[in-house]
Structure formats: structure tokens, C-alpha cells
PDB file of N, CA and C in Angstrom:
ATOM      1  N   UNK A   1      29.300   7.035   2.287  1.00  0.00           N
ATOM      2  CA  UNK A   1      28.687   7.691   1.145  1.00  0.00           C
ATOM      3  C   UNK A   1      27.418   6.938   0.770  1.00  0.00           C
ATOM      4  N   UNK A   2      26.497   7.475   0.505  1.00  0.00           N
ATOM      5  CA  UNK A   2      25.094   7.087   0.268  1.00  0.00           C
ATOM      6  C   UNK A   2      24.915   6.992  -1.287  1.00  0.00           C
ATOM      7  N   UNK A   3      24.532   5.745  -1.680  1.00  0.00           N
ATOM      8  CA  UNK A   3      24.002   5.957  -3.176  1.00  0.00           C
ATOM      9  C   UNK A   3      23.261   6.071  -3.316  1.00  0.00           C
ATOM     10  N   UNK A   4      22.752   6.762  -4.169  1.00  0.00           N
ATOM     11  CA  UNK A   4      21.698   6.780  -4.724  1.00  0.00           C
ATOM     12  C   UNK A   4      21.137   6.286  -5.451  1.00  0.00           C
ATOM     13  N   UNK A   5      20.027   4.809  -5.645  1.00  0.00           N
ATOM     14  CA  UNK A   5      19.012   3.943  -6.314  1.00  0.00           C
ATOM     15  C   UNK A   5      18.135   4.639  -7.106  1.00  0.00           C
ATOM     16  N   UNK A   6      17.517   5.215  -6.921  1.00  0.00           N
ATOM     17  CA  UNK A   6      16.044   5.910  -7.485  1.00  0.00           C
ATOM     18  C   UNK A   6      16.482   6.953  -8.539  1.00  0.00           C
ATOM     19  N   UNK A   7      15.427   7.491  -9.909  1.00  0.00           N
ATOM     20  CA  UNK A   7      15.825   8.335 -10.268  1.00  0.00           C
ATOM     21  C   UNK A   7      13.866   9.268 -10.089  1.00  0.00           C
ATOM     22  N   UNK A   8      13.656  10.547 -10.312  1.00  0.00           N
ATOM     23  CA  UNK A   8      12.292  11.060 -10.287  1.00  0.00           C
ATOM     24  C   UNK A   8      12.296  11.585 -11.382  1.00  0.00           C
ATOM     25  N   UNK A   9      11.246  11.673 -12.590  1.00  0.00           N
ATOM     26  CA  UNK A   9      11.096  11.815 -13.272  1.00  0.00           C
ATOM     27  C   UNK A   9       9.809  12.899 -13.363  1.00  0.00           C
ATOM     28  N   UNK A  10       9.855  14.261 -13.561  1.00  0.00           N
ATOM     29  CA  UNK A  10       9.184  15.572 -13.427  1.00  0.00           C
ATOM     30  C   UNK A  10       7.729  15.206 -13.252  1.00  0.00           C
ATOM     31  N   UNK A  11       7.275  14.602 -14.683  1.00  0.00           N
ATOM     32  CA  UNK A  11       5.845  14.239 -14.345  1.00  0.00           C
ATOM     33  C   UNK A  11       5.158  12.311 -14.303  1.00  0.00           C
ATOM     34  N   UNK A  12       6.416  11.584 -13.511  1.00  0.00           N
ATOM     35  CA  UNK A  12       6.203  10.453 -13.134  1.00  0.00           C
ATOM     36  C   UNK A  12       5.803   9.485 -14.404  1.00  0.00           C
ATOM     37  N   UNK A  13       6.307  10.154 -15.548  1.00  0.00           N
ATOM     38  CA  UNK A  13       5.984   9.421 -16.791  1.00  0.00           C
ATOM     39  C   UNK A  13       5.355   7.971 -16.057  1.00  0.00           C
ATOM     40  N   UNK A  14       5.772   6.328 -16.367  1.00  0.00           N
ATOM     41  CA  UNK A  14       5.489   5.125 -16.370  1.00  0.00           C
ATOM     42  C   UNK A  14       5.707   4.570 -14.667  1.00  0.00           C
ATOM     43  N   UNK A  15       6.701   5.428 -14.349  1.00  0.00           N
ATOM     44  CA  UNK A  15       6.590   4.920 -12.636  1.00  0.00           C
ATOM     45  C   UNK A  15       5.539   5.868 -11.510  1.00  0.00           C
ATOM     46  N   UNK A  16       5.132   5.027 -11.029  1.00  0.00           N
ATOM     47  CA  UNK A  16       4.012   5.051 -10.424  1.00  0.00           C
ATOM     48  C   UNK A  16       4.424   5.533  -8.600  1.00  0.00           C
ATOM     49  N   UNK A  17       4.653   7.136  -8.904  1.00  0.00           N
ATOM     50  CA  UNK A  17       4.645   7.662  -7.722  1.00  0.00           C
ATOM     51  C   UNK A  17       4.029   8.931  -7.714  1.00  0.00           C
ATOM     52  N   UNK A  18       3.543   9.138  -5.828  1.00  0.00           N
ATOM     53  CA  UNK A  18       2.896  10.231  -5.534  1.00  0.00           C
ATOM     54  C   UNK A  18       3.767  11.926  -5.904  1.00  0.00           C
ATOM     55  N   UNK A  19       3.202  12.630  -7.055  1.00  0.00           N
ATOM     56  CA  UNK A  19       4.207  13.584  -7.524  1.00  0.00           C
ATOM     57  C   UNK A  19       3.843  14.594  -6.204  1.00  0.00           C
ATOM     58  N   UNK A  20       3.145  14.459  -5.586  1.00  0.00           N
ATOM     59  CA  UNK A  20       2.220  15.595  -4.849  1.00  0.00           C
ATOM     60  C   UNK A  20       2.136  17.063  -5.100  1.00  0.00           C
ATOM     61  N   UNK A  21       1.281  17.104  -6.294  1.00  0.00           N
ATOM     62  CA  UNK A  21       1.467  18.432  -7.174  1.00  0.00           C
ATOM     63  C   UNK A  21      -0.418  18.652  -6.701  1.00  0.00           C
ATOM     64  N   UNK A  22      -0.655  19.796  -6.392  1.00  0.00           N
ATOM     65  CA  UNK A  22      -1.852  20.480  -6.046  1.00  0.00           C
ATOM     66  C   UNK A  22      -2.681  20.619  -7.585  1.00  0.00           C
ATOM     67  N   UNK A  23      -3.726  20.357  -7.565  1.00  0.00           N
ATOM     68  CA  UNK A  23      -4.720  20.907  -8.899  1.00  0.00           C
ATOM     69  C   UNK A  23      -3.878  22.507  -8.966  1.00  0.00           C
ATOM     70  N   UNK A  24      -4.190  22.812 -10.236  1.00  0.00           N
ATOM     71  CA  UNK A  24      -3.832  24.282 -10.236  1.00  0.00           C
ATOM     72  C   UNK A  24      -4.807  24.844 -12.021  1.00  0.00           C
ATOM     73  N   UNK A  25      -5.054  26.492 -11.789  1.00  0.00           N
ATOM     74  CA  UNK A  25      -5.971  26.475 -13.270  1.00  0.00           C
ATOM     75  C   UNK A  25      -4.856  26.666 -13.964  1.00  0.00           C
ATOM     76  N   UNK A  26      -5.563  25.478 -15.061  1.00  0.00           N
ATOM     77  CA  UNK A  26      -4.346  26.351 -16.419  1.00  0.00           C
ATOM     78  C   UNK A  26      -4.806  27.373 -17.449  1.00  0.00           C
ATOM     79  N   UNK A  27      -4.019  27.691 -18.425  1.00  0.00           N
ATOM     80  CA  UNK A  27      -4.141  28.722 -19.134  1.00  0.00           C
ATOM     81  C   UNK A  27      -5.693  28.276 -19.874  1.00  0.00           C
ATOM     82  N   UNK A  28      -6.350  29.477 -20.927  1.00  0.00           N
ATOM     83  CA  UNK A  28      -7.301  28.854 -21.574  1.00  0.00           C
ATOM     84  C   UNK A  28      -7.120  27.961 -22.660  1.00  0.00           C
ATOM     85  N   UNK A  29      -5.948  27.933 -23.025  1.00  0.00           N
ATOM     86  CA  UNK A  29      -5.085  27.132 -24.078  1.00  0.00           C
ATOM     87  C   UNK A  29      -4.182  26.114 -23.634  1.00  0.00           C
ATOM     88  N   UNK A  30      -3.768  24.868 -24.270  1.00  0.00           N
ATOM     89  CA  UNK A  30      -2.349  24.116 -24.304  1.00  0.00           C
ATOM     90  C   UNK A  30      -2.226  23.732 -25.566  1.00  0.00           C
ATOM     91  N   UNK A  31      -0.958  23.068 -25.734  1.00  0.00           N
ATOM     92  CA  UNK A  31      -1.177  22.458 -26.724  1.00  0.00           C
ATOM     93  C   UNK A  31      -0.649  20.883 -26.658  1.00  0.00           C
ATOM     94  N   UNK A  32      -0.523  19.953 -27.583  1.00  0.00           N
ATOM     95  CA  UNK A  32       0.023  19.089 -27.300  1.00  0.00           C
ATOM     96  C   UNK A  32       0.516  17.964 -28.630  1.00  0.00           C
ATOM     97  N   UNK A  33       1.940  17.743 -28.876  1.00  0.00           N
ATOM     98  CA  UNK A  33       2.922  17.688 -30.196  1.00  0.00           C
ATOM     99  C   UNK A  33       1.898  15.817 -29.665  1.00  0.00           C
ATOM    100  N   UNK A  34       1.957  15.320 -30.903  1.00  0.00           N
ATOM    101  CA  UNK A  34       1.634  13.942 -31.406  1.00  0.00           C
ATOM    102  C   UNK A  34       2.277  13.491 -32.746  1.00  0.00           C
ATOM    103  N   UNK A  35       2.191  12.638 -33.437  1.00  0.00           N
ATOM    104  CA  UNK A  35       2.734  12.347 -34.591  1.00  0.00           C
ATOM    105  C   UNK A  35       1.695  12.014 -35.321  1.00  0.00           C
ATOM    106  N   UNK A  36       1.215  12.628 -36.643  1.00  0.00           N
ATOM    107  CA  UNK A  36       0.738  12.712 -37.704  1.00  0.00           C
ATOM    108  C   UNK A  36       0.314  11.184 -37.418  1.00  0.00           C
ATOM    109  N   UNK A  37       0.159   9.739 -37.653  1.00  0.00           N
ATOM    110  CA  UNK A  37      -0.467   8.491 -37.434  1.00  0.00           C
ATOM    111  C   UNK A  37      -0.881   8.290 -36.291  1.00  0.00           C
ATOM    112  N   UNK A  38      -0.938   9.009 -35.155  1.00  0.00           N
ATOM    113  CA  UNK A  38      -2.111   9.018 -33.922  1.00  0.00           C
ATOM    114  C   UNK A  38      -3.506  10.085 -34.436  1.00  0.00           C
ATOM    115  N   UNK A  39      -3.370  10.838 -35.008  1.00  0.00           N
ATOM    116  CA  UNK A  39      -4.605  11.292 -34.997  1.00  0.00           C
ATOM    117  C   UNK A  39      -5.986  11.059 -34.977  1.00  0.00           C
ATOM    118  N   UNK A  40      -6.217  10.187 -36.352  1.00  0.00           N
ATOM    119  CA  UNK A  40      -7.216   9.327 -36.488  1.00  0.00           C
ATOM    120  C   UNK A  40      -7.743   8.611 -34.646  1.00  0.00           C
ATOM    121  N   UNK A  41      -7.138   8.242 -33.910  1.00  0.00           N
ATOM    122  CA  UNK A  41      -7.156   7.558 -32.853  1.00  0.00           C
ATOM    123  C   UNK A  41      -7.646   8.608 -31.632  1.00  0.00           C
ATOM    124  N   UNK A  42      -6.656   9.603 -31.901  1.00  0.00           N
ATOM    125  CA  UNK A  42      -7.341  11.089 -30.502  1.00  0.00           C
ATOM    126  C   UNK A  42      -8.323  11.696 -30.761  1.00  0.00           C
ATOM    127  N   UNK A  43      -8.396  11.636 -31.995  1.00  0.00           N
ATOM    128  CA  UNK A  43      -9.917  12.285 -32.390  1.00  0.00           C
ATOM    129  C   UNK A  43     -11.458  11.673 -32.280  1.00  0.00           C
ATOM    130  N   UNK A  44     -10.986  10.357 -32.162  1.00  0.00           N
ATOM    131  CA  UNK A  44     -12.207   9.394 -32.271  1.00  0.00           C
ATOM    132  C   UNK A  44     -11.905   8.927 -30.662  1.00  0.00           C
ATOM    133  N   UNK A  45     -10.838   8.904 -29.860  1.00  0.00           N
ATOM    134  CA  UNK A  45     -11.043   8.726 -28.653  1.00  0.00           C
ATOM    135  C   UNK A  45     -10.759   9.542 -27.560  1.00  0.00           C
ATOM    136  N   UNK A  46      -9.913  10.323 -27.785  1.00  0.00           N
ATOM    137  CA  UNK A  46      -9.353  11.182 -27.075  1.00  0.00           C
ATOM    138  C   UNK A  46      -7.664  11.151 -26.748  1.00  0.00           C
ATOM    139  N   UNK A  47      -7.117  12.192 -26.194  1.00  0.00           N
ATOM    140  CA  UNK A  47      -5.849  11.757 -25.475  1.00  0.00           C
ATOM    141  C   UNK A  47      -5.565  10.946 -24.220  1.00  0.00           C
ATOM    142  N   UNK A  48      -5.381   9.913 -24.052  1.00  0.00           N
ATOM    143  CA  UNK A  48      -4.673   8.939 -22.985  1.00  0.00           C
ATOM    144  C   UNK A  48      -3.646   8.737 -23.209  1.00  0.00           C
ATOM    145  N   UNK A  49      -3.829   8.451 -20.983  1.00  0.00           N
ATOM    146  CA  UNK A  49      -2.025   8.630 -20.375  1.00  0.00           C
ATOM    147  C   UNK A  49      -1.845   7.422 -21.006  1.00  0.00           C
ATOM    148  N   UNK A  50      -2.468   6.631 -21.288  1.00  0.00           N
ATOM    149  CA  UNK A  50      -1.958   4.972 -21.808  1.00  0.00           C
ATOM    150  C   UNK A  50      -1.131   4.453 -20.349  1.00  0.00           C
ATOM    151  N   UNK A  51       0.161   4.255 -20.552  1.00  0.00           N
ATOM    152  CA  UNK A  51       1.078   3.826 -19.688  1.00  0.00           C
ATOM    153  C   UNK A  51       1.815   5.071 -19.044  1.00  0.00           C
ATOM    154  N   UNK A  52       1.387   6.060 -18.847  1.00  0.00           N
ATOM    155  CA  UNK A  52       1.994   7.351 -18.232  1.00  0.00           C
ATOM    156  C   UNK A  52       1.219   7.355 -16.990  1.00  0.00           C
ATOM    157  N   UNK A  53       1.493   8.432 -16.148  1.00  0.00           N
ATOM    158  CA  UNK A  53       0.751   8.477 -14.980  1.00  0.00           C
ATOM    159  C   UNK A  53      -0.366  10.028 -15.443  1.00  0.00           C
ATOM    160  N   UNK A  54       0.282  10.771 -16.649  1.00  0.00           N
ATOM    161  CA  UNK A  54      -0.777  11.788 -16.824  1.00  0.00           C
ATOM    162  C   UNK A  54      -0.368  11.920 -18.111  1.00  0.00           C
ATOM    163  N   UNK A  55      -1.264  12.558 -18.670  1.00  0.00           N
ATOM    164  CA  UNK A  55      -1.424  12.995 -20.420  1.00  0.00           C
ATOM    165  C   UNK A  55      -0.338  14.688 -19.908  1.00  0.00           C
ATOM    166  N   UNK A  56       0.377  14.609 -20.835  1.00  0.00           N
ATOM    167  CA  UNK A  56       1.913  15.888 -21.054  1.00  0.00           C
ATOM    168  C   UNK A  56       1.040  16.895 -22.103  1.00  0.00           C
ATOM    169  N   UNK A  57       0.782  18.201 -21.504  1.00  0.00           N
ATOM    170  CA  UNK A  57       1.018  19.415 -22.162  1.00  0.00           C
ATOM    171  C   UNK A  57       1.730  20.791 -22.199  1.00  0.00           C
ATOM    172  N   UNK A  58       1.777  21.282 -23.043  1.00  0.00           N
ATOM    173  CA  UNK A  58       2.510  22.608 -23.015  1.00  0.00           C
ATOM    174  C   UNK A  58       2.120  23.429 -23.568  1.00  0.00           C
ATOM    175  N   UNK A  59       2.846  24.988 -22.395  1.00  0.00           N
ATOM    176  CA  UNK A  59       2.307  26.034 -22.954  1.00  0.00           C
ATOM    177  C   UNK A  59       2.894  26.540 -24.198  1.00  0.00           C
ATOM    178  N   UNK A  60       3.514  26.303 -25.362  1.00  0.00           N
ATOM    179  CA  UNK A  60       3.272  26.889 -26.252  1.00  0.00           C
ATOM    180  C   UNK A  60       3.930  25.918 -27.552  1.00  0.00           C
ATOM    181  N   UNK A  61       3.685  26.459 -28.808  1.00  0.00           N
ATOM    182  CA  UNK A  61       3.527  25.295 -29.651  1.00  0.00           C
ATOM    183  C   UNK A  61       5.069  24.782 -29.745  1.00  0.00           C
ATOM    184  N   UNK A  62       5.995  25.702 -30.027  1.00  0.00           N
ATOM    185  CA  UNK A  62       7.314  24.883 -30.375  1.00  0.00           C
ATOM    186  C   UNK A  62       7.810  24.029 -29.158  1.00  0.00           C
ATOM    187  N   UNK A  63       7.562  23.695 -28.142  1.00  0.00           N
ATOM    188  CA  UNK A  63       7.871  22.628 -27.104  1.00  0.00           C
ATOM    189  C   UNK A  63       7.121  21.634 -27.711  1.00  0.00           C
ATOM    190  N   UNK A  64       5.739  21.381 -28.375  1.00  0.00           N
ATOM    191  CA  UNK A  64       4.725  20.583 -28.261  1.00  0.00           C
ATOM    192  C   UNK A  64       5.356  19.921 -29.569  1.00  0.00           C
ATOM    193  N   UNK A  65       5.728  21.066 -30.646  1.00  0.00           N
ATOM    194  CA  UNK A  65       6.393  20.349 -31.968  1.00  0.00           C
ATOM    195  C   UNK A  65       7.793  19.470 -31.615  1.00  0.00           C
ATOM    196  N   UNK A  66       8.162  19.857 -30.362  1.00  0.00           N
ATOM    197  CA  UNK A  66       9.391  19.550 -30.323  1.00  0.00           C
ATOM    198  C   UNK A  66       8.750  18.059 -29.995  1.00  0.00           C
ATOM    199  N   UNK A  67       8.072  17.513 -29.363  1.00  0.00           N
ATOM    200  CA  UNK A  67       7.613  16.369 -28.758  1.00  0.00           C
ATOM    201  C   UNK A  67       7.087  15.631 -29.569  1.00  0.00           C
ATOM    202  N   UNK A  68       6.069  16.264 -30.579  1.00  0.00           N
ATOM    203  CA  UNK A  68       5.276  15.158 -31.769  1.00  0.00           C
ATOM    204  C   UNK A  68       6.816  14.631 -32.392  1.00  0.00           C
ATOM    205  N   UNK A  69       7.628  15.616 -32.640  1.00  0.00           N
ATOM    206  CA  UNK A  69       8.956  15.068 -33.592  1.00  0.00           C
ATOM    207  C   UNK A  69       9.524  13.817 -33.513  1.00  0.00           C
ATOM    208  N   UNK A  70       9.385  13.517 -31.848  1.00  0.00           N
ATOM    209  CA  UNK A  70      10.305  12.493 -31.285  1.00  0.00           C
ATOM    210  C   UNK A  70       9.166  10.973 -32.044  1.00  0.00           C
ATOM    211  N   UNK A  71       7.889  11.144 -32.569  1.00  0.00           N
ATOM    212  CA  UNK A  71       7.229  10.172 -32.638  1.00  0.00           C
ATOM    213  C   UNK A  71       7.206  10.007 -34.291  1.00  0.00           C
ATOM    214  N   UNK A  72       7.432  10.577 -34.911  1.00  0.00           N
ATOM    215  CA  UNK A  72       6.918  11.089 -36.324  1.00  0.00           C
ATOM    216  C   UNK A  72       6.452  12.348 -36.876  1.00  0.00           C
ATOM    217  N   UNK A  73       6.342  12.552 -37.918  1.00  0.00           N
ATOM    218  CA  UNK A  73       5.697  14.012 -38.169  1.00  0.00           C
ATOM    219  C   UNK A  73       4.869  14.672 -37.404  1.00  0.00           C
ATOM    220  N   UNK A  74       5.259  15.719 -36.608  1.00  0.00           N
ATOM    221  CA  UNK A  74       4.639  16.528 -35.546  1.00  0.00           C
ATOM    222  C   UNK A  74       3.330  17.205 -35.809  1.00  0.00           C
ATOM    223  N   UNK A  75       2.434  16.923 -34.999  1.00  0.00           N
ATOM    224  CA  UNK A  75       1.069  17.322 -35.540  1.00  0.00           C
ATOM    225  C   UNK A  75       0.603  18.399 -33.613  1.00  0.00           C
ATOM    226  N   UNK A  76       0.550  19.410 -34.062  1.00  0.00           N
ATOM    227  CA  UNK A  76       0.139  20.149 -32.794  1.00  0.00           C
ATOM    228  C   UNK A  76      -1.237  20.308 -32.631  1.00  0.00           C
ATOM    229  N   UNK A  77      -1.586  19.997 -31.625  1.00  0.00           N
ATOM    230  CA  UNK A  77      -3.536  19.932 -31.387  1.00  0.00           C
ATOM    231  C   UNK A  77      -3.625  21.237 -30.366  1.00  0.00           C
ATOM    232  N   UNK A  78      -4.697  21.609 -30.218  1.00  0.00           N
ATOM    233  CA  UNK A  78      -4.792  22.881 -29.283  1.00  0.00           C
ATOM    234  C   UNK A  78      -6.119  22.455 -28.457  1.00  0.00           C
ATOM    235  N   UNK A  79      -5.619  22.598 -27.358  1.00  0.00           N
ATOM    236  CA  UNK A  79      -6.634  21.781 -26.325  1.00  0.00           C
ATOM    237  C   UNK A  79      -7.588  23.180 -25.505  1.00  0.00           C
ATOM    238  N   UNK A  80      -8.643  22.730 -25.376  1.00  0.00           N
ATOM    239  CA  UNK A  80      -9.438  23.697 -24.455  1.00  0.00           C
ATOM    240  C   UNK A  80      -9.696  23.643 -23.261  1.00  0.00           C
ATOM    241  N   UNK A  81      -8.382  24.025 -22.785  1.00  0.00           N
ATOM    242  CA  UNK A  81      -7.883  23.556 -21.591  1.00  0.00           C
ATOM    243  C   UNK A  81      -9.054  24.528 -20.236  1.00  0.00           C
ATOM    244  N   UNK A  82      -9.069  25.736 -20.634  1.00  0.00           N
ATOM    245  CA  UNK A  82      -9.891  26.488 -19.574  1.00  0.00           C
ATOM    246  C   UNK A  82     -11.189  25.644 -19.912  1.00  0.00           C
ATOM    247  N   UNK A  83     -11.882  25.869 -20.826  1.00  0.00           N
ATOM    248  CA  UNK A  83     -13.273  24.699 -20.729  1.00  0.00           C
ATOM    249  C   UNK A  83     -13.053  23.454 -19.939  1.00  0.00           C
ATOM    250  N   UNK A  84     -11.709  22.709 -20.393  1.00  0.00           N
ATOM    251  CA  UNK A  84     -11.705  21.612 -19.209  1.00  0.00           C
ATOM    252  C   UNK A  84     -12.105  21.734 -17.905  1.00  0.00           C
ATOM    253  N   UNK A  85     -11.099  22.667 -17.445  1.00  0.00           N
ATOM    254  CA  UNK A  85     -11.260  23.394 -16.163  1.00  0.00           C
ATOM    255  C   UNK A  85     -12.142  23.713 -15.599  1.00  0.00           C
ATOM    256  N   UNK A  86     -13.311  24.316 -16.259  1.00  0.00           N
ATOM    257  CA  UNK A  86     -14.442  25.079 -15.954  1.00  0.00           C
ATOM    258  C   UNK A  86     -15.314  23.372 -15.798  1.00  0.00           C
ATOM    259  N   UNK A  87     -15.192  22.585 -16.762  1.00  0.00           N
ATOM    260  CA  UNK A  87     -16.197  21.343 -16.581  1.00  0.00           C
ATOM    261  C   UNK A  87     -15.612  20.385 -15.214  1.00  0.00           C
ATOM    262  N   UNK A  88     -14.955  20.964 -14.592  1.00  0.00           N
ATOM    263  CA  UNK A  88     -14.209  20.385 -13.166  1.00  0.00           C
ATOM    264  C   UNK A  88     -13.160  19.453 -13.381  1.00  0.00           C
ATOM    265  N   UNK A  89     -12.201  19.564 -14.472  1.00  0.00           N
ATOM    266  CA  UNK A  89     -11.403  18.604 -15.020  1.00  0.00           C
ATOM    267  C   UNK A  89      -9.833  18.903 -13.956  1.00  0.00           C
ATOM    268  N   UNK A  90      -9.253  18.592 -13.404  1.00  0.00           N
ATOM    269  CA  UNK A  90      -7.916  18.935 -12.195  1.00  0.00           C
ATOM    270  C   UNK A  90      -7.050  19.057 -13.560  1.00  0.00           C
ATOM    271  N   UNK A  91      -6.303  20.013 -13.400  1.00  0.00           N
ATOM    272  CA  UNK A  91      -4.746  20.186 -14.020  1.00  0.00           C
ATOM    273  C   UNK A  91      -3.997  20.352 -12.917  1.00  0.00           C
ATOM    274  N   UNK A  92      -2.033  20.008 -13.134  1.00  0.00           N
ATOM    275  CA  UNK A  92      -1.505  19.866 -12.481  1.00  0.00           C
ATOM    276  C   UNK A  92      -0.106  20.408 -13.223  1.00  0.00           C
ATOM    277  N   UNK A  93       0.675  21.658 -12.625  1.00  0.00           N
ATOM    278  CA  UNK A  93       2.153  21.855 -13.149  1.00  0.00           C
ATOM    279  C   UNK A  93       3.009  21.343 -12.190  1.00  0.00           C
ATOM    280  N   UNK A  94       3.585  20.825 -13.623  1.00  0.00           N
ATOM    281  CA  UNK A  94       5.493  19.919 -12.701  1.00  0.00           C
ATOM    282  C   UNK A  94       6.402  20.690 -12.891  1.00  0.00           C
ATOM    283  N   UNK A  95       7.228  20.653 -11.741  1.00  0.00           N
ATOM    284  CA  UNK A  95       8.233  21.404 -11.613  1.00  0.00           C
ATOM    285  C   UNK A  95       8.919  21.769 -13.088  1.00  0.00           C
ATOM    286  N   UNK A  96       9.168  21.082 -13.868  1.00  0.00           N
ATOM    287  CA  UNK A  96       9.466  21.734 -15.195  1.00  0.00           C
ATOM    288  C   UNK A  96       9.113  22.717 -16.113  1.00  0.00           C
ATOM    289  N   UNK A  97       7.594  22.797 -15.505  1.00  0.00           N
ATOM    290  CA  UNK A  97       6.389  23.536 -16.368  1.00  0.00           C
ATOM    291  C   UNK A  97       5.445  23.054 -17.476  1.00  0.00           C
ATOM    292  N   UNK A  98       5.194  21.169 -17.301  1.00  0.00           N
ATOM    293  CA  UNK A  98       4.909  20.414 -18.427  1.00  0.00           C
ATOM    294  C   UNK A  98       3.310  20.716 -17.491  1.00  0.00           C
ATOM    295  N   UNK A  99       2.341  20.628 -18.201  1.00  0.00           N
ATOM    296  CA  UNK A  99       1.313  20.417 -17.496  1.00  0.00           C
ATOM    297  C   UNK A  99       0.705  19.344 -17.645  1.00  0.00           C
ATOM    298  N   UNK A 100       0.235  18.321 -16.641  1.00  0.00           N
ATOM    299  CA  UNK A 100      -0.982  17.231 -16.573  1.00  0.00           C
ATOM    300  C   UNK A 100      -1.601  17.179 -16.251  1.00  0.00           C
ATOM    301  N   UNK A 101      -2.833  16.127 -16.999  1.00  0.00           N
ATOM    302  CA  UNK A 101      -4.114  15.924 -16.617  1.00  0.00           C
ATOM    303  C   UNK A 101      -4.165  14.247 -16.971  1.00  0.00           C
ATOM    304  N   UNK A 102      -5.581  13.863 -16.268  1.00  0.00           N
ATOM    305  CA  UNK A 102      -5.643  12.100 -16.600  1.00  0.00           C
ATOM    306  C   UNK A 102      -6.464  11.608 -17.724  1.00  0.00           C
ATOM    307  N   UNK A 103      -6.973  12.991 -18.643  1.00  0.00           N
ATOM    308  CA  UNK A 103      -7.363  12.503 -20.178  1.00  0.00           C
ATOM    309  C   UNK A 103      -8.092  13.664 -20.660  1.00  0.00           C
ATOM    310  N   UNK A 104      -7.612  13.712 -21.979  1.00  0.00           N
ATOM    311  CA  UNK A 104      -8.283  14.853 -22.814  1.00  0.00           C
ATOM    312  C   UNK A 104      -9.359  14.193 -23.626  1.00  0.00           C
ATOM    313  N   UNK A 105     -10.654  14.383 -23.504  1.00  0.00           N
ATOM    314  CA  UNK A 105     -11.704  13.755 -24.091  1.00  0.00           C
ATOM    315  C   UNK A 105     -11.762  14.842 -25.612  1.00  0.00           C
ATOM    316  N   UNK A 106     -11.862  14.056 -26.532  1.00  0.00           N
ATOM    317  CA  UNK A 106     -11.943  14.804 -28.184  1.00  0.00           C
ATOM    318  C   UNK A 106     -13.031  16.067 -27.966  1.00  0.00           C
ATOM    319  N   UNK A 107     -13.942  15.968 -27.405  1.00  0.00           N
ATOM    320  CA  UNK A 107     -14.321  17.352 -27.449  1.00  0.00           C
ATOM    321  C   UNK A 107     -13.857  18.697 -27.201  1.00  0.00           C
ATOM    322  N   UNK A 108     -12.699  19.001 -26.219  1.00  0.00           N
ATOM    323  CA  UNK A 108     -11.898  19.544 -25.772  1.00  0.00           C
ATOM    324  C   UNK A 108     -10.230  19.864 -27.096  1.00  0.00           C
ATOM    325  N   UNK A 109     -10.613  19.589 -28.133  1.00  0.00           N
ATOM    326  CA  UNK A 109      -9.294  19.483 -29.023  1.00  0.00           C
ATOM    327  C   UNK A 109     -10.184  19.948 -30.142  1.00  0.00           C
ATOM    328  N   UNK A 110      -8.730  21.282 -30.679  1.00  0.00           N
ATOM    329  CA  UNK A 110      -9.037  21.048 -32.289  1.00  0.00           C
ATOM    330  C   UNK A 110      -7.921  21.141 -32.813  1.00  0.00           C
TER     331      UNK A 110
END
């Protein structure tokens, strides 16, 4: 019987492996749940993966609320995700349906 060591994690949160997910376009919209005391910070810098392997979005707001929750008061931003796209920015869907990218620059958010 073979054990199994490893676990994979949809969009490679903090471990550092090849997801081998193709660019793909996303919608003209995402959104993405934060907690009410990051704002000040995404707005003046943007969204970073920080210690992730990609910045997590979703297509629609109650997943995104569901996510700011886990941090503090859920604050949903709405990203301009097709403008990304169009400025040659790669998006990428994980098998779950979370979508990533490697940074949302504040212009792209309101």
C-alpha cells in the first residue's frame, strides 16, 4: 500500500508548485472579499500574493464575502478584470473555479 506524503492545494496557496494552469480570459468583472483593515494598504498599493503563489478571485460577490469574513469585516472590491486582460495581464482558473493572477495594481479596483 502506497502512502500518500503530499497534499495539492487548488491554487498552490504558500507551496511552491507548478499548477500548470494555461492563461485563460476572465470575465469583465471579479471580485475579491478582504477585511475592512487592509484597505487603506490595497488601495495605496495594490493586491499582493504576499506569501501565496497568486492573488485569489471570484466570480461573484457572496464567495468573496465569504473570504473577507475569515479575516475581519468583509469588504468586497470589484476588480477590472477584462481591462487587466486587455493591458496583457495572464489570468488563470483552478480547478475549483477560484481565479489567479500575480497582482492587482489599485488602478484596476473600485
Amino acid at each position: 500500500m502506497k502512502i500518500k506524503t503530499r497534499i495539492r492545494a487548488n491554487q498552490g496557496h504558500s507551496i511552491d508548485i507548478d499548477l500548470t494552469l494555461k492563461p485563460q480570459q476572465p470575465p469583465e468583472f471579479l471580485y475579491h472579499g478582504t477585511a475592512e483593515a487592509n484597505l487603506a494598504s490595497i488601495f495605496e498599493k495594490g493586491i499582493e500574493k504576499r506569501n501565496r503563489q497568486h492573488v485569489h478571485l471570484s466570480q461573484d460577490k457572496e464567495t468573496a464575502t465569504k473570504v473577507g469574513m475569515r479575516h475581519g469585516k468583509p469588504q468586497i472590491l470589484t476588480i477590472k478584470t477584462g481591462e487587466m486582460f486587455q493591458d496583457g495581464i495572464d489570468f488563470y482558473l483552478s480547478e475549483n473555479n477560484v481565479w489567479l493572477t500575480d497582482f492587482v495594481d489599485a488602478k484596476y479596483i473600485s
